[in-house]
C-alpha atoms as a PDB file:
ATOM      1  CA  UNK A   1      84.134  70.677  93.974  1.00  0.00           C
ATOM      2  CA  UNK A   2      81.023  70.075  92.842  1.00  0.00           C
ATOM      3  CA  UNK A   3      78.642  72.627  91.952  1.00  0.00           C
ATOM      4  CA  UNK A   4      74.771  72.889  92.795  1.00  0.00           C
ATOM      5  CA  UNK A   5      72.330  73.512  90.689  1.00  0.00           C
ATOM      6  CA  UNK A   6      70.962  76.997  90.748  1.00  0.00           C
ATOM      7  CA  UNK A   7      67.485  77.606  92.308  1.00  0.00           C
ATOM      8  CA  UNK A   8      65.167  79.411  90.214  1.00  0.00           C
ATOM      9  CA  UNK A   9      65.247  82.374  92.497  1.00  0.00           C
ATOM     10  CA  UNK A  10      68.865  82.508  92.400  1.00  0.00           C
ATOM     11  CA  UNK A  11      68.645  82.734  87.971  1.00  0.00           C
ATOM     12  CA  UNK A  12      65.796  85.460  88.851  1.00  0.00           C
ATOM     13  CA  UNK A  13      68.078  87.112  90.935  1.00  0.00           C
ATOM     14  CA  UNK A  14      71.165  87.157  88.265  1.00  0.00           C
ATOM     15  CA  UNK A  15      69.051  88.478  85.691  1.00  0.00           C
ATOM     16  CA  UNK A  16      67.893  91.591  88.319  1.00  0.00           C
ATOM     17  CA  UNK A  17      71.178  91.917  88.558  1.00  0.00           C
ATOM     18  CA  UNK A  18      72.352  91.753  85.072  1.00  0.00           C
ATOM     19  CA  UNK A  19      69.304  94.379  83.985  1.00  0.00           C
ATOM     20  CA  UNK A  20      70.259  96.589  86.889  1.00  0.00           C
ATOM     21  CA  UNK A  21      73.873  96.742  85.534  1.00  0.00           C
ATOM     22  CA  UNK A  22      73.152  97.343  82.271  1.00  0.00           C
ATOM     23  CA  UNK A  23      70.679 100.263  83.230  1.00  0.00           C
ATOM     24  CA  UNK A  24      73.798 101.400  85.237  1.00  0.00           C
ATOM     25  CA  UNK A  25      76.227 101.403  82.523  1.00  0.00           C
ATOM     26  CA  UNK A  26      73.853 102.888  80.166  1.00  0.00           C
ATOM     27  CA  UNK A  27      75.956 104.561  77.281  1.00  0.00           C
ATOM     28  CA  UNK A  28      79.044 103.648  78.821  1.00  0.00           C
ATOM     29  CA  UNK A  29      81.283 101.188  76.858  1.00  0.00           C
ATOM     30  CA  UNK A  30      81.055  97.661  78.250  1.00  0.00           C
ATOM     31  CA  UNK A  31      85.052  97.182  77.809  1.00  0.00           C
ATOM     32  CA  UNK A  32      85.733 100.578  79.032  1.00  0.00           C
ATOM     33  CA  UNK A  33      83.482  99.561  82.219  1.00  0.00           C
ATOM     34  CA  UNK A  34      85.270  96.104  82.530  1.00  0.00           C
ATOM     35  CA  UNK A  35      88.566  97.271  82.209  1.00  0.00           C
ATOM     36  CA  UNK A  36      87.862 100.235  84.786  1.00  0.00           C
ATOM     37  CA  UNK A  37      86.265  97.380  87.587  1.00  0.00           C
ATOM     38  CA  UNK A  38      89.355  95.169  86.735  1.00  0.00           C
ATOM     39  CA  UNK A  39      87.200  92.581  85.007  1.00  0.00           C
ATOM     40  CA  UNK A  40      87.043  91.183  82.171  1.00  0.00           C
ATOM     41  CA  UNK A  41      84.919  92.192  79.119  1.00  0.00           C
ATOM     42  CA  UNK A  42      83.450  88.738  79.109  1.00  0.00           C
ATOM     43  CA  UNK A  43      82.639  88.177  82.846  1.00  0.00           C
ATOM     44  CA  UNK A  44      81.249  91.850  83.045  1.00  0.00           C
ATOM     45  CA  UNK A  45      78.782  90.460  79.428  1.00  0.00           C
ATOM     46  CA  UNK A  46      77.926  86.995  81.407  1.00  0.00           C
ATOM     47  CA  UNK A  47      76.865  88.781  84.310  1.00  0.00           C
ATOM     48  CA  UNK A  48      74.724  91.551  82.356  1.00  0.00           C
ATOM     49  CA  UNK A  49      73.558  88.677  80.737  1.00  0.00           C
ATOM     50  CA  UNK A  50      72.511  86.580  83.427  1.00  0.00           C
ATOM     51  CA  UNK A  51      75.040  83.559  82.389  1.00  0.00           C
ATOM     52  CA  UNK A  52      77.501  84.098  85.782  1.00  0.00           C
ATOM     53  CA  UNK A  53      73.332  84.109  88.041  1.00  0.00           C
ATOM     54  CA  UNK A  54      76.305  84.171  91.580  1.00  0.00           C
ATOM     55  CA  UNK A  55      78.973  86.127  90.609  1.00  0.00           C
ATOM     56  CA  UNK A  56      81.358  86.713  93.362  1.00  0.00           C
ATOM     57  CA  UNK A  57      80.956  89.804  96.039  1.00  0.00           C
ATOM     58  CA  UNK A  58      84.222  91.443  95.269  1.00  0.00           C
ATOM     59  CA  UNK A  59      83.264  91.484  91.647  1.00  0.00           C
ATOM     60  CA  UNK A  60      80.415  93.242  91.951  1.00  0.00           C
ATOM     61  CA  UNK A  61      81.382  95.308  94.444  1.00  0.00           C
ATOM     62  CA  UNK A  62      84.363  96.762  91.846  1.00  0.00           C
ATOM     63  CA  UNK A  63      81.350  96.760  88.889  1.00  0.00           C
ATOM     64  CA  UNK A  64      79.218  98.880  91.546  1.00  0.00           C
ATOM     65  CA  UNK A  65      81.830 101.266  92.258  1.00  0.00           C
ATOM     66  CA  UNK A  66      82.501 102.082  88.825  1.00  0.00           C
ATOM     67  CA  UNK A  67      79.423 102.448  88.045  1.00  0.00           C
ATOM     68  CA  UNK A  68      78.615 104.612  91.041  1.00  0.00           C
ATOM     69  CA  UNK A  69      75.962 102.044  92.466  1.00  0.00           C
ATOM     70  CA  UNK A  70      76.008 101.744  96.432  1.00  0.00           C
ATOM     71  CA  UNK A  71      75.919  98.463  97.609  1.00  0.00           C
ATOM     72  CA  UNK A  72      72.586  98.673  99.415  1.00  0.00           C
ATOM     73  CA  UNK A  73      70.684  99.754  96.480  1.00  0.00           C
ATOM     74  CA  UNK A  74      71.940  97.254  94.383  1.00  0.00           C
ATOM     75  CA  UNK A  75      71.249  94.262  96.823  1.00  0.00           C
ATOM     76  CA  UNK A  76      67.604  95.775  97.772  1.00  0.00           C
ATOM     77  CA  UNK A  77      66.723  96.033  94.025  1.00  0.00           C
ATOM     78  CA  UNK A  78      68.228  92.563  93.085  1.00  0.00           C
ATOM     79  CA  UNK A  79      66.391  90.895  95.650  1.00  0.00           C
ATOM     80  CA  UNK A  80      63.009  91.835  95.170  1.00  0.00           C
ATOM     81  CA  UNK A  81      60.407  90.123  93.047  1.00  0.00           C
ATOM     82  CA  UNK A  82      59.685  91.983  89.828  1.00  0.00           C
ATOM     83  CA  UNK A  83      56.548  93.680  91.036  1.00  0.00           C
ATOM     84  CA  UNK A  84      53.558  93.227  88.595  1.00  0.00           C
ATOM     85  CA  UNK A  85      52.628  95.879  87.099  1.00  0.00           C
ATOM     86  CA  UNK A  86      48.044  95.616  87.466  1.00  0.00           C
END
């Protein structure tokens, strides 16, 4: 299978999401977090890092329960433009 190219708003988007996870996590050990979500280190880093812009939904959904993020916050806050600050 061939994969697309990413739109632009779709790398925006994974780097919302990366930010917002990383905020989420705050002091908490990244392997500690991976391991509790049933991820790996790495995919939980590529995500927080914007590499993995369309990770899949049941990732995310594990990363967002350990981290104690509802769904609907996360996907509101992901999918918003970065407001500019005047």
């Amino acid at each position: 299978m061939v994969r697309l190219p990413l739109t632009p708003a779709e790398v925006e988007r994974g780097e919302r999401l990366g930010a917002l996870l990383r905020r989420a996590r705050g002091n908490r050990s990244m392997l500690q977090t991976a391991l509790d979500a049933g991820v790996s280190p790495e995919t939980l880093r590529k995500i927080e890092s914007g590499r993995v812009a369309t990770p899949a939904f049941p990732t995310i959904a594990a990363i967002a329960d350990v981290l104690g993020l509802s769904l609907d916050t996360l996907w509101s806050e992901i999918t918003q433009p970065e407001r500019l600050v005047s």
